[in-house]
Protein backbone atom coordinates (compact mmCIF):
# COMPACT_ATOMS: atom_id res chain seq x y z
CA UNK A 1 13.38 -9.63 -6.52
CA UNK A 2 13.87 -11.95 -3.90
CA UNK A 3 12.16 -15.32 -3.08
CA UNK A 4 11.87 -17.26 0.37
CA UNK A 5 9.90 -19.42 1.92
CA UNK A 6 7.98 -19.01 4.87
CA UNK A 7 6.10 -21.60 7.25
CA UNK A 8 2.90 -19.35 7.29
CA UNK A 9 2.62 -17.84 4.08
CA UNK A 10 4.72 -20.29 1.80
CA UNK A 11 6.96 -19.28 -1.41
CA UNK A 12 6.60 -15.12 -1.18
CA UNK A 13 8.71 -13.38 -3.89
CA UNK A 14 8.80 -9.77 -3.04
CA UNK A 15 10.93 -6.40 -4.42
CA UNK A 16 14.50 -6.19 -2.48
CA UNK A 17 13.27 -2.28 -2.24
CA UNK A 18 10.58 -3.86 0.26
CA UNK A 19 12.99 -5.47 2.74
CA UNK A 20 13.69 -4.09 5.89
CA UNK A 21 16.70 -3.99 7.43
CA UNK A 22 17.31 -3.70 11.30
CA UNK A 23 20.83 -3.99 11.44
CA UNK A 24 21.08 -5.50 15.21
CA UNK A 25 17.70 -7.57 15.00
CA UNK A 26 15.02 -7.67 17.25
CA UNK A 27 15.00 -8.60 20.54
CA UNK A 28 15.88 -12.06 20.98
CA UNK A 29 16.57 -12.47 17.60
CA UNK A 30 19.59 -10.69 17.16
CA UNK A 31 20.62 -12.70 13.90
CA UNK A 32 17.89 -12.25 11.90
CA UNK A 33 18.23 -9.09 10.11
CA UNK A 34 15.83 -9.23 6.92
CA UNK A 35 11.96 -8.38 7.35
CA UNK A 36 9.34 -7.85 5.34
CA UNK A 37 5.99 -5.91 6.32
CA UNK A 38 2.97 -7.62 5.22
CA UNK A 39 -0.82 -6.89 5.26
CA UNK A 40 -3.28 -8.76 7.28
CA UNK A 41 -6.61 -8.83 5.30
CA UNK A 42 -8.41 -5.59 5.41
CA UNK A 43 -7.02 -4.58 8.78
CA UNK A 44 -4.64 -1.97 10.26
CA UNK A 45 -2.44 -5.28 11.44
CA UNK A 46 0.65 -5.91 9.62
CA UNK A 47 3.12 -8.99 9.68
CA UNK A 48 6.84 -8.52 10.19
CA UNK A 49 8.31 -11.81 8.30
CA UNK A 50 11.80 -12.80 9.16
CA UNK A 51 13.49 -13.00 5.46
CA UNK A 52 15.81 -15.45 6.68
CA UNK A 53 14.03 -17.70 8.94
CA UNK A 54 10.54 -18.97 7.83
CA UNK A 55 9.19 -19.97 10.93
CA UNK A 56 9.57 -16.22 12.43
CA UNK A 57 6.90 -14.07 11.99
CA UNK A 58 5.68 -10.90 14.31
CA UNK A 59 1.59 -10.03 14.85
CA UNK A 60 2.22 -5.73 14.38
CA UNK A 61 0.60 -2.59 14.75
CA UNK A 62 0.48 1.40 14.86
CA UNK A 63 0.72 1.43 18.70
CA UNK A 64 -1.11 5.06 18.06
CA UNK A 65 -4.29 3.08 16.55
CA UNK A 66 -4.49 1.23 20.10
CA UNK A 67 -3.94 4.49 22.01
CA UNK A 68 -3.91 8.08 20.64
CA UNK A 69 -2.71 9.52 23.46
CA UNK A 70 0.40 7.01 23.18
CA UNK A 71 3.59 9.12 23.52
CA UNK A 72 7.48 8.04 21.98
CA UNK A 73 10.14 10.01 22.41
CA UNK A 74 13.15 8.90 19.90
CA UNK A 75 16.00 9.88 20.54
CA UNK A 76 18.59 11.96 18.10
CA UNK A 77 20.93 8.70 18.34
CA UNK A 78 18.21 6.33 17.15
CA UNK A 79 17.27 8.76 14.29
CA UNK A 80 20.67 9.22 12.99
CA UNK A 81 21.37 5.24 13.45
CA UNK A 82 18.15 4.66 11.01
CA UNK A 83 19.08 7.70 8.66
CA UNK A 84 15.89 9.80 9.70
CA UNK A 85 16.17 13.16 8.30
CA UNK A 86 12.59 13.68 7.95
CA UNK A 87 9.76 12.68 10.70
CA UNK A 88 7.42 11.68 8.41
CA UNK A 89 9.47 8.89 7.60
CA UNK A 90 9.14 7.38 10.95
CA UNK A 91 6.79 4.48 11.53
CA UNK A 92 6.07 2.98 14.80
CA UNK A 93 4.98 -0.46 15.23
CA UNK A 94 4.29 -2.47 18.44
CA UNK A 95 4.41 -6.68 18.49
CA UNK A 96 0.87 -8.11 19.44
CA UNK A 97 0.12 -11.12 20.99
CA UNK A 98 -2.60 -13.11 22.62
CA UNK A 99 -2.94 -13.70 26.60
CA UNK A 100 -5.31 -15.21 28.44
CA UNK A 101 -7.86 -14.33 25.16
CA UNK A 102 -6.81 -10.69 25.11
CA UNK A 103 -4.67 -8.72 22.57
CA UNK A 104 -1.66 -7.70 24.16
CA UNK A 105 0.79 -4.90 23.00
CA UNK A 106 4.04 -4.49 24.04
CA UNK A 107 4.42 -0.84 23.77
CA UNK A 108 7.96 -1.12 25.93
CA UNK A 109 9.64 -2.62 22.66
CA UNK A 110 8.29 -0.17 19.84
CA UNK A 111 10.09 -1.08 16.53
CA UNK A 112 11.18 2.38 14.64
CA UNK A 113 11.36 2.09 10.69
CA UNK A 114 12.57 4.65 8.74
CA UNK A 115 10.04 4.09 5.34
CA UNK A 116 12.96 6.08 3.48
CA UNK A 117 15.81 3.87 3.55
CA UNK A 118 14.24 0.94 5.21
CA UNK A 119 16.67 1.06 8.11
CA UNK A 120 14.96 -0.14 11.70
CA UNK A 121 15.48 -0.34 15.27
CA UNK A 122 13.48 -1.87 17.70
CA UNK A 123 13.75 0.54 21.42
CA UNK A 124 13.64 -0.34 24.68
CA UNK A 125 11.33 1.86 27.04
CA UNK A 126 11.31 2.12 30.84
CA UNK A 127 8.61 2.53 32.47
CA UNK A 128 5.10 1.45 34.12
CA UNK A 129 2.28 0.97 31.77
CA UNK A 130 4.49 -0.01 29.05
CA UNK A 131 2.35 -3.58 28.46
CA UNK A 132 -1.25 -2.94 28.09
CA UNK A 133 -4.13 -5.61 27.39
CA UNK A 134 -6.86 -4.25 24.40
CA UNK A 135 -10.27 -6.79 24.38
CA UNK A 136 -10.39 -8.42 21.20
């Protein structure tokens, strides 16, 4: 087990097996490298905790919840740097946040997880679109 604290949640004591681990951070937060996936009420939206940091916390989601027709390549590189062997191991999440009163997913930084081994990556996409707006 492992305990932290955490600005939104307080004290959380949690399963090391439940810890994430994206071994060159997220974007702009290249040091943190701990995360922990938590549930958001009765809702499809998760929270991505920073272990090691209690004041940074991510607003996720299934970006394929927001838009079925949502398409991710991942590259054979990306799979073999998060140990995917099997694609039913992969789970996609997009950050959310809120703009001008609207739900806002950044589906040009997609965060790969490999459920498996807990190993993540979060991608950089090209391409127009990539930010869309959902009414919340």
């Amino acid at each position: 087990m492992i305990r932290f604290g955490t600005s939104r949640f307080g004290q959380i004591e949690v399963p090391e097996e439940r810890v994430i681990i994206f071994p060159q951070g997220l974007l702009g937060f290249p040091e943190l490298k701990r995360y922990i996936l938590m549930d958001y009420k009765d809702t499809d939206v998760k929270w991505l905790q920073a272990v090691d940091d209690p004041d940074v916390a991510f607003i996720v989601i299934n970006p394929f919840l927001l838009d079925p027709g949502y398409r991710l390549e991942v590259s054979e590189e990306v799979k073999e740097f998060i140990g995917l062997g099997d694609a039913e191991a992969l789970a996609v999440l997009v950050i959310l946040r809120i703009d001008d009163a609207r739900l806002k997913a950044n589906l040009q930084g997609p965060i790969v997880i490999n459920s498996m081994n807990r190993r993540g990556v979060q991608l950089v996409l090209d391409g127009a679109g990539a930010q869309q707006r959902f009414r919340l």
